[in-house]
Structures are given as structure tokens and as C-alpha cells.
Protein backbone atom coordinates (compact mmCIF):
# COMPACT_ATOMS: atom_id res chain seq x y z
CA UNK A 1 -29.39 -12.38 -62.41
CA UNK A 2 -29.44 -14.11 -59.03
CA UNK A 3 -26.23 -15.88 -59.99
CA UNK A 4 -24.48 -12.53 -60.94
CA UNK A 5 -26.12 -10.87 -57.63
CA UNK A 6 -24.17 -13.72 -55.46
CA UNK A 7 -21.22 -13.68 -57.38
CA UNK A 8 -20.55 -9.90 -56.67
CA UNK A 9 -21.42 -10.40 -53.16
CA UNK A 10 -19.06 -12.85 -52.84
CA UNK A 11 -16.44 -11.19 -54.39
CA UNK A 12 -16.71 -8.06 -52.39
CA UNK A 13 -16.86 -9.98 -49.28
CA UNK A 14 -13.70 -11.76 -49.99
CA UNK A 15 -12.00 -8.21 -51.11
CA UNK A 16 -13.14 -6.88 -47.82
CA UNK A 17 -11.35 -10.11 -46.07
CA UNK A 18 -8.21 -9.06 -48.41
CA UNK A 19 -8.41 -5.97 -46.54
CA UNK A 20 -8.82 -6.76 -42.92
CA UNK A 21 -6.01 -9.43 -43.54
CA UNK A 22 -3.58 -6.52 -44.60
CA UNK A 23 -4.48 -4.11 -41.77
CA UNK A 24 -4.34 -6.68 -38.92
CA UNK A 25 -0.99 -7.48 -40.62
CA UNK A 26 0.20 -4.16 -40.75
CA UNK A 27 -1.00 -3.32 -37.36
CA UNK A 28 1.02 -6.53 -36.02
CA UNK A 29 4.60 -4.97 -37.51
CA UNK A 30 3.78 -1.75 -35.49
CA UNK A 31 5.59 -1.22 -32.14
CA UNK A 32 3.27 -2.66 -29.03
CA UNK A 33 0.57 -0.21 -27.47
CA UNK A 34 -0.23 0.39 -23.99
CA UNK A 35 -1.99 -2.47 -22.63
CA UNK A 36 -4.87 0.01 -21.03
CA UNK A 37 -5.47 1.17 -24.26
CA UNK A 38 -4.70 -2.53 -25.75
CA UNK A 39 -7.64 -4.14 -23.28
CA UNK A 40 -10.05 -0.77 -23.71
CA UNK A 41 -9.70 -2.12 -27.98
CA UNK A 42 -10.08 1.77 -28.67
CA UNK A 43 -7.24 4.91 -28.78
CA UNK A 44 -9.55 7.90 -27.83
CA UNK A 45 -8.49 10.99 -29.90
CA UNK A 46 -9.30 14.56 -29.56
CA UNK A 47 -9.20 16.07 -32.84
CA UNK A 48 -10.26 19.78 -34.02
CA UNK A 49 -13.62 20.28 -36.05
CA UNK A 50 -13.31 24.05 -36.35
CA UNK A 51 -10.25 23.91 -38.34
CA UNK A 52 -10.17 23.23 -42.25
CA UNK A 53 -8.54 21.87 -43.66
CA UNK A 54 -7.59 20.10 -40.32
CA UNK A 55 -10.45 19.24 -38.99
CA UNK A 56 -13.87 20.22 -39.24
CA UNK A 57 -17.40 19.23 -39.04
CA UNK A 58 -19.03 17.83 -42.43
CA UNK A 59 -22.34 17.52 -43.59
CA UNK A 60 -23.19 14.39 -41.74
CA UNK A 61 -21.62 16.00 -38.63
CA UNK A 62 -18.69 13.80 -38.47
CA UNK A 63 -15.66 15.02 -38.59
CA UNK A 64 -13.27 15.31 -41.72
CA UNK A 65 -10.30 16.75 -42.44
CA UNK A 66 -6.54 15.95 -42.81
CA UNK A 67 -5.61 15.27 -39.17
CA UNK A 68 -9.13 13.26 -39.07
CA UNK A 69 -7.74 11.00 -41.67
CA UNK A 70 -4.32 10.81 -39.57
CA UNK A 71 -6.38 9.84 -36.59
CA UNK A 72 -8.26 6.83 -38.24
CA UNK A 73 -4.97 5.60 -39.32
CA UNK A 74 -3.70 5.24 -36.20
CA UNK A 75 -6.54 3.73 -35.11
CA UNK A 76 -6.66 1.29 -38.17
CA UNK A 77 -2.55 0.86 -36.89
CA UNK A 78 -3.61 0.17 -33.96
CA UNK A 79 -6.64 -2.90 -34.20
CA UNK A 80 -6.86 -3.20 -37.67
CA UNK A 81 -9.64 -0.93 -38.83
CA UNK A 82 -10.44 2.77 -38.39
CA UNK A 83 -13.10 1.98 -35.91
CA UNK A 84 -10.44 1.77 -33.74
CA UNK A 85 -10.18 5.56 -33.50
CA UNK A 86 -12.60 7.09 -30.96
CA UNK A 87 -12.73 10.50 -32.06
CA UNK A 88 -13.57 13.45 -30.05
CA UNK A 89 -13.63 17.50 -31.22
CA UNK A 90 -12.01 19.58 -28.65
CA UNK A 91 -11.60 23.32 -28.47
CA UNK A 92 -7.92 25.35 -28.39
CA UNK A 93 -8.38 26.08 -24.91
CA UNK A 94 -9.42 22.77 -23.96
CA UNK A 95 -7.73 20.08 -25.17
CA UNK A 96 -4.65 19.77 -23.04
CA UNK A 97 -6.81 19.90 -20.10
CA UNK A 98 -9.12 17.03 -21.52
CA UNK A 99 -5.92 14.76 -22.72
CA UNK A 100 -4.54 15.39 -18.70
CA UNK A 101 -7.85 14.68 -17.62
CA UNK A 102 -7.64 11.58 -18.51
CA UNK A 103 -10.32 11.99 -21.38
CA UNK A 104 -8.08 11.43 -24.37
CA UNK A 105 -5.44 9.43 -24.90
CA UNK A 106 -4.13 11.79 -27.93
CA UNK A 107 -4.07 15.15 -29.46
CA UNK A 108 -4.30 15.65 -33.01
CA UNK A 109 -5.89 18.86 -33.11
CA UNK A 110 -3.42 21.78 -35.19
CA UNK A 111 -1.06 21.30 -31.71
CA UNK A 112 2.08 23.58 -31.98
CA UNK A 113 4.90 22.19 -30.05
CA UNK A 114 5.96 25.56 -27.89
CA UNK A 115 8.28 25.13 -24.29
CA UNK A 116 5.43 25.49 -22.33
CA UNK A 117 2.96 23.09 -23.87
CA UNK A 118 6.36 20.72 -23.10
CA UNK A 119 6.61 21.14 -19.63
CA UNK A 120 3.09 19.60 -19.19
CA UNK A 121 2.75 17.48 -22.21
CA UNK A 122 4.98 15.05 -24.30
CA UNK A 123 4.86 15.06 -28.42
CA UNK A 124 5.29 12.83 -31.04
CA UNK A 125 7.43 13.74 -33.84
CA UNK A 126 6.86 17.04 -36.01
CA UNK A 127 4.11 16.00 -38.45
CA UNK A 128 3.20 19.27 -39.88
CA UNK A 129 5.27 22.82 -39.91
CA UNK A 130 3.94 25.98 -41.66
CA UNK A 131 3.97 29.86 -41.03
CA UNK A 132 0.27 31.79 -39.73
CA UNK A 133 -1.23 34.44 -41.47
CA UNK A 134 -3.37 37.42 -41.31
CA UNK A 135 -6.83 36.68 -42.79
CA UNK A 136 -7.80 40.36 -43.69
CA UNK A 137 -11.62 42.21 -45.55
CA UNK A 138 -10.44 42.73 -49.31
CA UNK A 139 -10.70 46.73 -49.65
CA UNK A 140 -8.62 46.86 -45.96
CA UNK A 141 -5.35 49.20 -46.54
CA UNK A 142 -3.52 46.31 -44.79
CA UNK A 143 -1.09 44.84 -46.94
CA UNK A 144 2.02 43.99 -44.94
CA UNK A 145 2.35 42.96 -41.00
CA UNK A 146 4.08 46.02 -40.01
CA UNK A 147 0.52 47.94 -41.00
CA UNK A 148 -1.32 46.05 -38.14
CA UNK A 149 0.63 48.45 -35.53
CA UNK A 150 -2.16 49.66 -33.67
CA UNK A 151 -4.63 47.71 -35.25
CA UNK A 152 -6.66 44.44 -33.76
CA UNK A 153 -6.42 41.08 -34.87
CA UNK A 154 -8.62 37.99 -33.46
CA UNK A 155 -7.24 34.80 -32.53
CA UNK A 156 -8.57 31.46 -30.95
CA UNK A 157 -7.71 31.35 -27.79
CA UNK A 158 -4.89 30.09 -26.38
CA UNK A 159 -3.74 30.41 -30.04
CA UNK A 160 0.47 30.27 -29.94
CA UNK A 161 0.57 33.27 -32.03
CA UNK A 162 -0.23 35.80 -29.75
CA UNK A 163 3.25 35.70 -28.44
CA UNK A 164 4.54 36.75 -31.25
CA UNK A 165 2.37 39.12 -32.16
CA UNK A 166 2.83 41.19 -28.71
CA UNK A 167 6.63 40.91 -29.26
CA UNK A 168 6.58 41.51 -33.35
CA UNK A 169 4.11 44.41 -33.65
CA UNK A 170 4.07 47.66 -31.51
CA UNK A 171 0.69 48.33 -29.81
CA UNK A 172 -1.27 45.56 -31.35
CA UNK A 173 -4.47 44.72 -29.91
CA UNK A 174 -5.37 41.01 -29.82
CA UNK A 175 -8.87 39.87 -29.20
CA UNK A 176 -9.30 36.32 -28.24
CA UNK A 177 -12.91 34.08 -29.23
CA UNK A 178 -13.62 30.49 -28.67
CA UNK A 179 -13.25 29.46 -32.13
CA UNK A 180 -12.71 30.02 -35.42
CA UNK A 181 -16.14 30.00 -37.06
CA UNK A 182 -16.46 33.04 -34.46
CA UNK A 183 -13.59 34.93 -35.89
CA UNK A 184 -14.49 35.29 -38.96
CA UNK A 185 -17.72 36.42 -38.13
CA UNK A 186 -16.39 38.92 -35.75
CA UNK A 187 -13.72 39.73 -38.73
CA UNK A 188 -16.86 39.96 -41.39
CA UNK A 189 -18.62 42.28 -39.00
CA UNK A 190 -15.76 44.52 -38.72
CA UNK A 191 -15.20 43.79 -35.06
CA UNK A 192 -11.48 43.78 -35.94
CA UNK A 193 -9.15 44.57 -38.67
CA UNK A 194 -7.57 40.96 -39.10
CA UNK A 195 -8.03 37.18 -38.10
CA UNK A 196 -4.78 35.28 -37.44
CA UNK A 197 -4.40 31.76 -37.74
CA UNK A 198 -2.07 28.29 -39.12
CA UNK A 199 -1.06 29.18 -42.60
CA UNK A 200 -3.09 26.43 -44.03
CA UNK A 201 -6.39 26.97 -42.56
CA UNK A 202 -5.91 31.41 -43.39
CA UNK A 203 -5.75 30.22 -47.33
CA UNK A 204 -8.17 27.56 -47.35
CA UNK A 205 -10.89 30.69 -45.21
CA UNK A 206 -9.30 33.18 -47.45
CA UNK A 207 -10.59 30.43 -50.87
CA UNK A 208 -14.02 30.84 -49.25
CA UNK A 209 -14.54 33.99 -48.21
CA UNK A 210 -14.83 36.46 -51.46
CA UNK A 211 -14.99 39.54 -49.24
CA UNK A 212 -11.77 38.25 -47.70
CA UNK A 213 -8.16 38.20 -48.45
CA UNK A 214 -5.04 36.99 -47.29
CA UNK A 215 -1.86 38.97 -46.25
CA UNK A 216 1.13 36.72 -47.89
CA UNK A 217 3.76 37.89 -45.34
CA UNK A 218 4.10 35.10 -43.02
CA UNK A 219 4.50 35.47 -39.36
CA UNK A 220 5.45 32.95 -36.50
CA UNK A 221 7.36 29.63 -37.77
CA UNK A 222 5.66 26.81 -35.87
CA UNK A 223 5.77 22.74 -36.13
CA UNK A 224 2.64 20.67 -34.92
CA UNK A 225 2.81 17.23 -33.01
CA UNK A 226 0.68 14.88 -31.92
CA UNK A 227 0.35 15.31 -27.87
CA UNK A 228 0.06 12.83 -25.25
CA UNK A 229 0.42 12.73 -21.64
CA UNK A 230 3.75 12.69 -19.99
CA UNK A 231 5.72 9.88 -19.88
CA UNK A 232 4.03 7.56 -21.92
CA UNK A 233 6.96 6.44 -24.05
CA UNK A 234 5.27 3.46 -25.37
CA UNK A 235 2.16 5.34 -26.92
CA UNK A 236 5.19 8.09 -28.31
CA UNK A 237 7.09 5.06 -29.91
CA UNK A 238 3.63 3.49 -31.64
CA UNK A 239 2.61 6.92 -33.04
CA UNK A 240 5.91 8.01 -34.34
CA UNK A 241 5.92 5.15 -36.60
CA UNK A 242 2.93 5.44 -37.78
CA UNK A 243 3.73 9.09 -38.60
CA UNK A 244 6.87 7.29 -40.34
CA UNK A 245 4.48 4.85 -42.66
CA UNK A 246 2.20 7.84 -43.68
CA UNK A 247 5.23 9.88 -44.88
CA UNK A 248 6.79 6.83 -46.54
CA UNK A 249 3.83 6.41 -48.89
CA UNK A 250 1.39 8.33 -50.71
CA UNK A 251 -0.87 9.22 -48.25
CA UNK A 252 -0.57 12.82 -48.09
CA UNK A 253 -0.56 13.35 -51.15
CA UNK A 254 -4.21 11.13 -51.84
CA UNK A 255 -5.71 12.82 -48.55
CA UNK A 256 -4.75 16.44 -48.72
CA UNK A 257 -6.35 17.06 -52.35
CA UNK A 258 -9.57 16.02 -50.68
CA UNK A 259 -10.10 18.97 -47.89
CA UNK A 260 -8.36 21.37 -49.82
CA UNK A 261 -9.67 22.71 -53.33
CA UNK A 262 -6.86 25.60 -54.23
CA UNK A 263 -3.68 24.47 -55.89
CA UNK A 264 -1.53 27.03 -54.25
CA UNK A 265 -2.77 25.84 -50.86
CA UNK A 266 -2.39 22.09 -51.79
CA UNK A 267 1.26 23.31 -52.41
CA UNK A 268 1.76 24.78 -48.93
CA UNK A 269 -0.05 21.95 -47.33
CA UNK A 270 2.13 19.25 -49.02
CA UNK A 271 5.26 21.12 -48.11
CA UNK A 272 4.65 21.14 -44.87
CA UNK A 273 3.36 17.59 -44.65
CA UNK A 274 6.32 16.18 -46.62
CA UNK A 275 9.39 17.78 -46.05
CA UNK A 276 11.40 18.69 -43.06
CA UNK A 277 10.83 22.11 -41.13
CA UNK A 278 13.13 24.61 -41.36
CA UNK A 279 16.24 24.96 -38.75
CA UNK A 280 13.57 27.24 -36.11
């Protein structure tokens, strides 16, 4: 038994040294990192943890989600392992501030690339596109987005879908909350008459909530990037090709099955995680 016992161990150790050997050399055909994030031996990440399929807090309290699996990626691109990811949740409202601040050193965190964000931030390449949609109760007479003139909706706030809303649908009232978890409390406590978020995380609420439905009409194409600071062309180069392995291989399509349960929204997910966006 011993014998077996130290066999197995040793076997597993040298698969683990298998492993490390292949990331280290992986991470070596990458383009160069910074060398401040190089000699800190860490990328610090802000990702979202309010946010599934995204992001969102587990069980444990650690995050998990799709973009939480993107982030230890990079950080396994980056050193070698997926320790090499510090990750961080950040709110809507507050995760350009913290990446400026100095906090962060990226934002994967369901970040829609609009012309304002740009003027203050840079992006990688679009990783993700997908339509929003109206998370609504199941007996509401709402069926369509032209019957939310006059109505309220929630959002997140600083959500990039309240632009469109205002300029889409005639007296709409939009009430903004911190995060999402509160949304769909205020939406369950008829507060408001809909919830509008990313396509991906409506369906996946809209799965979960019985007394819930979705409205299929999509509103506001967007496209999601990862966001640094300004300037930092060598961090942009090093993420967009890691965002070029993970779409090479099968990635996606092994990680998205994971956070979300309902084939129809595995579809959506895959679509927009695989092929290119629409001309927007």
C-alpha cells in the first residue's frame, strides 16, 4: 500500500511539473509586460461579483464566473500560474475610478466600450458583444419595449443603457441602485416595472427567478473590453493576445457551460464570445 501511496504521489507531482513547464512556456511566447507590473510578480484585476454569469460571488466567497476565468488566464499568461491574478470585485460606478486610481491595473468587469469611457480610458480588443434586456414579473402586461413608455425600469448605475433608454422610449423613468442583487429585489418588490441589464446576465436572472420573465426584444447593441489606463500600449499588446489564444482554442466553450445552466443562454453567450460583433 505504501508503495502504491508513493507511486501516485510521485506521479501527480511530476504531472503538476508537466504543467508549470507548459504555462511558464506559454507565458514566455506572450508579448513582454510592463516591468512595474513584471517586478510587483502580480497583474491586479478588478473584476465584477454581482454579475452572473460574469462574475459573481460563490459559496466560498471567491469569485467565479466567465470573466473570472478570463482574469486567471491572464494572470497564468502572465507568470505562469493563476496566482498571478490579484483579483479585486468592483462596483459599476467604481471601477474606472479605482483602475485611474492607481488600484488596478485592469478591468474585466461587463465594461462596454462607449466614447466617453474612451476619452479617459484605453481598451483591449472587443471580447464580448451582446444586446440588454428587460428583466420583467411574469403576469406584467409588458411584452414589447415600446410598452415601457411611461413605465420605470432599474438599472446599475452608471449602467450604459440608460442612454438609450432616455432617447428610445418616451417618458421612461429610470431608477438607478448600486447593484444588481438590489434590482431585483427592488424589481420583486414591485418598486419598478422592469430591471435592465447585459443580455447574458437578464437570461441567466430570468433562469432563476420563477416569478420573473424576460422581454426577448433586445435593446442597445454594445461590445465589452478589457480597460486599462491610458497609454499603456504595452499592457494593451499583452492582453490582446491573450484574448487571441482564448478564442483560438476551446476555452469558451469548456468555461461558459460552467456558470451558465440554460441551453438557450449558453447559445447567446457563445455567440457573443466567439464570433465577431455586428457592424454597430
Amino acid at each position: 500500500m505504501p508503495k502504491i501511496g508513493t507511486r501516485l504521489a510521485s506521479l501527480l507531482l511530476s504531472g503538476a511539473l508537466v504543467l508549470s513547464a507548459a504555462s511558464a512556456a506559454v507565458a514566455q511566447d506572450m508579448p513582454p509586460l510592463p516591468e512595474a507590473i513584471q517586478k510587483a510578480g502580480k497583474i491586479r484585476i478588478g473584476v465584477k461579483c454581482d454579475s452572473p454569469p460574469f462574475g459573481a460571488s460563490g459559496p466560498d466567497g471567491k469569485p467565479r464566473g466567465i470573466e473570472i476565468e478570463m482574469a486567471k488566464k491572464i494572470g497564468d499568461y502572465a507568470f505562469g500560474s493563476e496566482e498571478g491574478a490579484e483579483l479585486s470585485c468592483v462596483t459599476s460606478e467604481a471601477r474606472i475610478s479605482s483602475l485611474n486610481a492607481g488600484k488596478l491595473d485592469l478591468i474585466i468587469a461587463t465594461l462596454g466600450r462607449t466614447a466617453a469611457r474612451q476619452e479617459v480610458i484605453d481598451y483591449s480588443n472587443i471580447y464580448f458583444w451582446g444586446t440588454s434586456n428587460v428583466l420583467v414579473p411574469a403576469d406584467s402586461p409588458v411584452q414589447k419595449l415600446s410598452d415601457l413608455q411611461g413605465r420605470s425600469v432599474l438599472v446599475v448605475k452608471g449602467a450604459t443603457q440608460i442612454k438609450w433608454l432616455e432617447a428610445n422610449i418616451p417618458d421612461i423613468s429610470i431608477v438607478q441602485l448600486n447593484t444588481t442583487a438590489d434590482g431585483v429585489q427592488a424589481l420583486m418588490q414591485g418598486r419598478a416595472d422592469g430591471f435592465v441589464g447585459d443580455g447574458g446576465l437578464i437570461y441567466t436572472l430570468g433562469g432563476n427567478y420563477p416569478k420573473l420573465r424576460v422581454i426577448e426584444e433586445g435593446l442597445d447593441l454594445g461590445v465589452n473590453g478589457v480597460g486599462m489606463r491610458k497609454g499603456e500600449t504595452e499592457l494593451q499588446t499583452f492582453v490582446n493576445a491573450v484574448l487571441d489564444e482564448l478564442r483560438k482554442g476551446d476555452f469558451y466553450e469548456t468555461v461558459i457551460p460552467q456558470f451558465v445552466e440554460e441551453p438557450a443562454v449558453v447559445d447567446v453567450m457563445k455567440r457573443g464570445f466567439l464570433e465577431e460583433p455586428p457592424q454597430i
